[in-house]
Protein backbone atom coordinates (compact mmCIF):
# COMPACT_ATOMS: atom_id res chain seq x y z
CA UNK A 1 10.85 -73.76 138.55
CA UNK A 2 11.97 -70.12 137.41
CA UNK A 3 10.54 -66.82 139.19
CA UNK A 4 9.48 -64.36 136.25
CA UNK A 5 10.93 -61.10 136.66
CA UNK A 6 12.62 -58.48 134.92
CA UNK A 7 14.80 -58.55 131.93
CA UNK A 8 17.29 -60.83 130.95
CA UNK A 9 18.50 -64.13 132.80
CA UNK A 10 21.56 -66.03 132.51
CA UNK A 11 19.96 -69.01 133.87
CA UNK A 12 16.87 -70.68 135.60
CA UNK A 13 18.27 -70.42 138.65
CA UNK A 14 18.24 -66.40 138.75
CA UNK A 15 14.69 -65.90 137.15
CA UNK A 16 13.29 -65.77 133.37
CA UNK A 17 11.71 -63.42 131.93
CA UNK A 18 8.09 -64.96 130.05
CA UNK A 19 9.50 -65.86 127.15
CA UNK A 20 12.88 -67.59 128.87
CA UNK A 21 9.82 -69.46 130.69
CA UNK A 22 8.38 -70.72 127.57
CA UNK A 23 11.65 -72.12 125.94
CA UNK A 24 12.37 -73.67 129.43
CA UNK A 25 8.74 -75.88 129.28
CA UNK A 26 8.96 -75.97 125.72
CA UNK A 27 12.49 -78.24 125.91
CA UNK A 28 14.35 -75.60 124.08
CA UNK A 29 17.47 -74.29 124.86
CA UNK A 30 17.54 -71.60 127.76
CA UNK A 31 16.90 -68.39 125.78
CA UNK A 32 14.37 -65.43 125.65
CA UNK A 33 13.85 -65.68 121.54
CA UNK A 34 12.98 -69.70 121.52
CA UNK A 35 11.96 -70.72 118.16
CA UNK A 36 8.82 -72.37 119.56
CA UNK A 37 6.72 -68.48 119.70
CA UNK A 38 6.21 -66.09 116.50
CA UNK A 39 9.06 -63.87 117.08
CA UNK A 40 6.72 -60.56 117.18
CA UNK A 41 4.43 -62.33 119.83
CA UNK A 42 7.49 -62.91 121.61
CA UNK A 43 8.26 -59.25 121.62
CA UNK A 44 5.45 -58.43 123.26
CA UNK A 45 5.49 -61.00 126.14
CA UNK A 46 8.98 -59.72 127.21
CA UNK A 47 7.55 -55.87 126.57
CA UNK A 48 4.71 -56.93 129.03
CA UNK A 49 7.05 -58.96 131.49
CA UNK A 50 9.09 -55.96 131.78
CA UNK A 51 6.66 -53.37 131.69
CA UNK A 52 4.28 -55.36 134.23
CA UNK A 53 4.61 -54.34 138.56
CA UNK A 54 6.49 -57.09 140.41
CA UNK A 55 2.93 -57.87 142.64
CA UNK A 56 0.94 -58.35 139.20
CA UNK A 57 3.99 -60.15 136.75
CA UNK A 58 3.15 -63.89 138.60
CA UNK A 59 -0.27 -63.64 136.54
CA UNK A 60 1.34 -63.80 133.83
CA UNK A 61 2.47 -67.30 134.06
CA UNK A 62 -0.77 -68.71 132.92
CA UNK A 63 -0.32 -66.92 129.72
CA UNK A 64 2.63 -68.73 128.82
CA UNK A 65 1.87 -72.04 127.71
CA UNK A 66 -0.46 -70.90 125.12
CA UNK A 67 2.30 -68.94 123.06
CA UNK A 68 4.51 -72.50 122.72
CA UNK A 69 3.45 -73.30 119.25
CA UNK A 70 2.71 -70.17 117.72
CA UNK A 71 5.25 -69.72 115.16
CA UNK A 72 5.75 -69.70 111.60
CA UNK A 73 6.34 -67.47 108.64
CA UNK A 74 2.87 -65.87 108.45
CA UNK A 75 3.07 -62.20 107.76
CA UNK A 76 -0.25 -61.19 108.89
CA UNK A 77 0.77 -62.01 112.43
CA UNK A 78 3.13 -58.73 113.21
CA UNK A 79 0.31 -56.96 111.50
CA UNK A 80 -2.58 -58.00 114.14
CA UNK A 81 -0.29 -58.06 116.60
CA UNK A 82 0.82 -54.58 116.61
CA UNK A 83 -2.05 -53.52 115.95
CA UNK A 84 -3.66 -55.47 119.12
CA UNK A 85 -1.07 -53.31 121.14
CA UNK A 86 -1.94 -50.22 119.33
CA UNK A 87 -5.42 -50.33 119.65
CA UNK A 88 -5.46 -51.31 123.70
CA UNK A 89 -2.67 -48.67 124.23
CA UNK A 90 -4.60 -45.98 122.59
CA UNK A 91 -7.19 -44.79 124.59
CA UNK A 92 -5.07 -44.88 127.58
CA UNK A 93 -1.63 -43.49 126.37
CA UNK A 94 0.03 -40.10 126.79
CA UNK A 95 -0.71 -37.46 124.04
CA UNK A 96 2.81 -37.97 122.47
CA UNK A 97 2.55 -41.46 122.36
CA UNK A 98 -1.32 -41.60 121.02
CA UNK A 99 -0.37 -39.82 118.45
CA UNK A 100 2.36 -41.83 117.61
CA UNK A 101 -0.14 -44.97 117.86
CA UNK A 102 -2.69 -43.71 115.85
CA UNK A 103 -0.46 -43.17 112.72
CA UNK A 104 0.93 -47.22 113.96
CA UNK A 105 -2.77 -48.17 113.71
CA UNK A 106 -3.60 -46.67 110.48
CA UNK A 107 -0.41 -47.73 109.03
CA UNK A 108 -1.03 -51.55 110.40
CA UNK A 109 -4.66 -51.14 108.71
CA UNK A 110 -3.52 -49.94 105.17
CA UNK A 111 -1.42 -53.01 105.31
CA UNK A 112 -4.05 -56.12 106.68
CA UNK A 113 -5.74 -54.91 103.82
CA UNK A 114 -2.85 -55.42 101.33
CA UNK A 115 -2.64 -59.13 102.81
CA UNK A 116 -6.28 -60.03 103.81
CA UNK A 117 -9.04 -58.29 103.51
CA UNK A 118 -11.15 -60.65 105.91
CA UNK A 119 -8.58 -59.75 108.60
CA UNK A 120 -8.66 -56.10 107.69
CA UNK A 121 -12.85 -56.32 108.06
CA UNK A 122 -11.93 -58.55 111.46
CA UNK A 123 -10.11 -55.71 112.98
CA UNK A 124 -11.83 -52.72 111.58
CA UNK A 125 -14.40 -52.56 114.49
CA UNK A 126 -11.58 -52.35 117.26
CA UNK A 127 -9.96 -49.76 114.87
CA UNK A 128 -12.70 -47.81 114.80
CA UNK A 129 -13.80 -47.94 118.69
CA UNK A 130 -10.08 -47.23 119.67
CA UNK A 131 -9.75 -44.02 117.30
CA UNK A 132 -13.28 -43.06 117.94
CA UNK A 133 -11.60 -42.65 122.09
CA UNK A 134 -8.79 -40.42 120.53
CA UNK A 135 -10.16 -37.91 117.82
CA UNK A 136 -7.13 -35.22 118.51
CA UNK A 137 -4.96 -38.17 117.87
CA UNK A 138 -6.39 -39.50 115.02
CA UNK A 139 -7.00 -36.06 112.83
CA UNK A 140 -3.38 -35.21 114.08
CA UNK A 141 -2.38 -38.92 112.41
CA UNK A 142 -4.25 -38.50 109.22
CA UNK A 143 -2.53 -35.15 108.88
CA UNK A 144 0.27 -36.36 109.06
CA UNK A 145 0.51 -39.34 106.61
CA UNK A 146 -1.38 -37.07 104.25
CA UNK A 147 1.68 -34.83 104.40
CA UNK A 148 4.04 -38.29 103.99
CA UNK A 149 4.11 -38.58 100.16
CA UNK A 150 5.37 -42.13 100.43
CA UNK A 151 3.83 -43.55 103.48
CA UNK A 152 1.63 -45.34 101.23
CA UNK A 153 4.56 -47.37 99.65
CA UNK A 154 6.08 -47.65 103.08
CA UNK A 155 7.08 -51.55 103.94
CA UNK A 156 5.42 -52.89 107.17
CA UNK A 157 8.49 -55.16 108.98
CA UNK A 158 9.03 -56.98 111.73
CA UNK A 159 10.84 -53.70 113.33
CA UNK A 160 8.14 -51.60 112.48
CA UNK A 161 5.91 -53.79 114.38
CA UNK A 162 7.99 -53.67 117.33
CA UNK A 163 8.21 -50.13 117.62
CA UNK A 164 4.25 -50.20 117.66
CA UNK A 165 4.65 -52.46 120.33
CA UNK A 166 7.25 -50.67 122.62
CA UNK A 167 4.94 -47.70 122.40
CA UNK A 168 1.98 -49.19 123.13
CA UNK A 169 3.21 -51.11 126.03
CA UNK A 170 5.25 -48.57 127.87
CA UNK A 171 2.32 -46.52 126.75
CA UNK A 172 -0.41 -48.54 128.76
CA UNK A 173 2.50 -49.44 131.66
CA UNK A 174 3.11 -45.35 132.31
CA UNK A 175 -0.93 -44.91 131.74
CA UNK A 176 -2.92 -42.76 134.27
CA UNK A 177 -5.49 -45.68 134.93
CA UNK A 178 -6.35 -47.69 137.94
CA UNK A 179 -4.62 -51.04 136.84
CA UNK A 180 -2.26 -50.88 133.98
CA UNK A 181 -1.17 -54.01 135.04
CA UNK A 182 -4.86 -56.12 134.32
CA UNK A 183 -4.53 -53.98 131.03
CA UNK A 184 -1.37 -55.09 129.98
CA UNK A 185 -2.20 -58.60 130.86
CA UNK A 186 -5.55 -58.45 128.60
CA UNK A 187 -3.84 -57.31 126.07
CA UNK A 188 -1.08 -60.05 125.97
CA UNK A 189 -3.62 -62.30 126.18
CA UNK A 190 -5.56 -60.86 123.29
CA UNK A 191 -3.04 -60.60 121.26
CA UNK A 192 -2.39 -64.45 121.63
CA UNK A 193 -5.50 -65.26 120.68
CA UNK A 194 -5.74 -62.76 117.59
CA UNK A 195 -2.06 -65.28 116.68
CA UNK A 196 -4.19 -68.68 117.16
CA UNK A 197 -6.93 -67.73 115.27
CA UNK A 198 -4.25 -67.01 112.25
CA UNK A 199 -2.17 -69.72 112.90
CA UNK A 200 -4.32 -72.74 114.13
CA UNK A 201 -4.65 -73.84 117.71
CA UNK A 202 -1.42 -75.62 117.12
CA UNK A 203 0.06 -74.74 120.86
CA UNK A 204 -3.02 -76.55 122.32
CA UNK A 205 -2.04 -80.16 122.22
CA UNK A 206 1.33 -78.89 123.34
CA UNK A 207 0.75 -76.98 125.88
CA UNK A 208 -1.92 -79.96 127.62
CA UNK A 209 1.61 -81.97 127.93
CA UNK A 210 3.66 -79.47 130.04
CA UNK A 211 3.85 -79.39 133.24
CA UNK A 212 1.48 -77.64 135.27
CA UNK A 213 2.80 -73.38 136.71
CA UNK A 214 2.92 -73.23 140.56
């Protein structure tokens, strides 16, 4: 079986990274973007692999049957998930970067509205509770899109998500805090959660078929 670790791997036999892991017990080609994870999910598993200490990373194994399975084209998915990473990251971040999350998490909640309302009214109470521990950062936001004539008509993609997610994660991994690493690790698992309640608990009967992590 694979070690997780850092980065990139060319094969099992020199590591894999969390996501390499799941397209090895998922019987997909060796690769860290398998098809069988939502490709923004994915994004954040290798963000967390990387960002996570080599004495805390092993955890993380657990996590990764429950992402084979998780896929498809929904577009509400790299909303909640980015703004899962935003929300965890912002209480703990650096100034710089809450500020930078805080106009992330507003911009991820103008759009769940645009595509559900009864995810927007989900998520509003972890909005709320995460910009309620970062008032600087969130009248410095809403300053800031007010002077942003079209942020309102600004597209939410699959890159914008990501950047939401780099931030937040190198965010929490560079945090002041006595564990970044349980942090990061509640987060990722969060944020797959927040995926199977949008896209079914398809990953279940899946993942009871693999075989079990060391």
């Amino acid at each position: 079986m694979p070690v997780l670790s850092r980065g990139k791997h060319r094969t099992p036999k020199s590591g894999a990274c969390f996501m390499e892991f799941a397209s090895y017990l998922a019987g997909e080609s060796w690769s860290d973007h398998p098809a069988c994870t939502h490709p923004v999910l994915a994004s954040l598993a290798r963000m967390v692999n990387d960002c996570s200490s080599d004495d805390a990373r092993s955890r993380l194994a657990l996590l990764i049957p429950s992402v084979i399975g998780l896929t498809g084209s929904d577009k509400r998915v790299e909303v909640a998930v980015a703004l899962r990473a935003g929300c965890e990251a912002l209480p703990v971040a650096s100034l710089e970067r809450q500020r930078a999350l805080a106009v992330g998490v507003l911009t991820c909640e103008r759009n769940a509205s645009g595509l559900d309302l009864a995810l927007a009214e989900r998520m509003r109470p972890l909005i709320r509770a995460a910009l309620d521990e970062a008032p600087d950062a969130e009248r410095w936001a809403r300053d800031f899109i007010g002077g942003v004539h079209s942020w309102s008509h600004t597209k939410f993609t699959p890159r914008t998500a990501d950047t939401i997610i780099r931030v937040a994660v190198q965010g929490i991994g560079e945090a002041c805090i006595a564990d970044p690493d349980a942090r990061l690790y509640t987060l990722l698992d969060h944020a797959i959660n927040d995926c199977r309640a949008l896209l079914g608990a398809r990953s279940t009967d899946r993942a009871m078929h693999l075989p079990a992590l060391a």
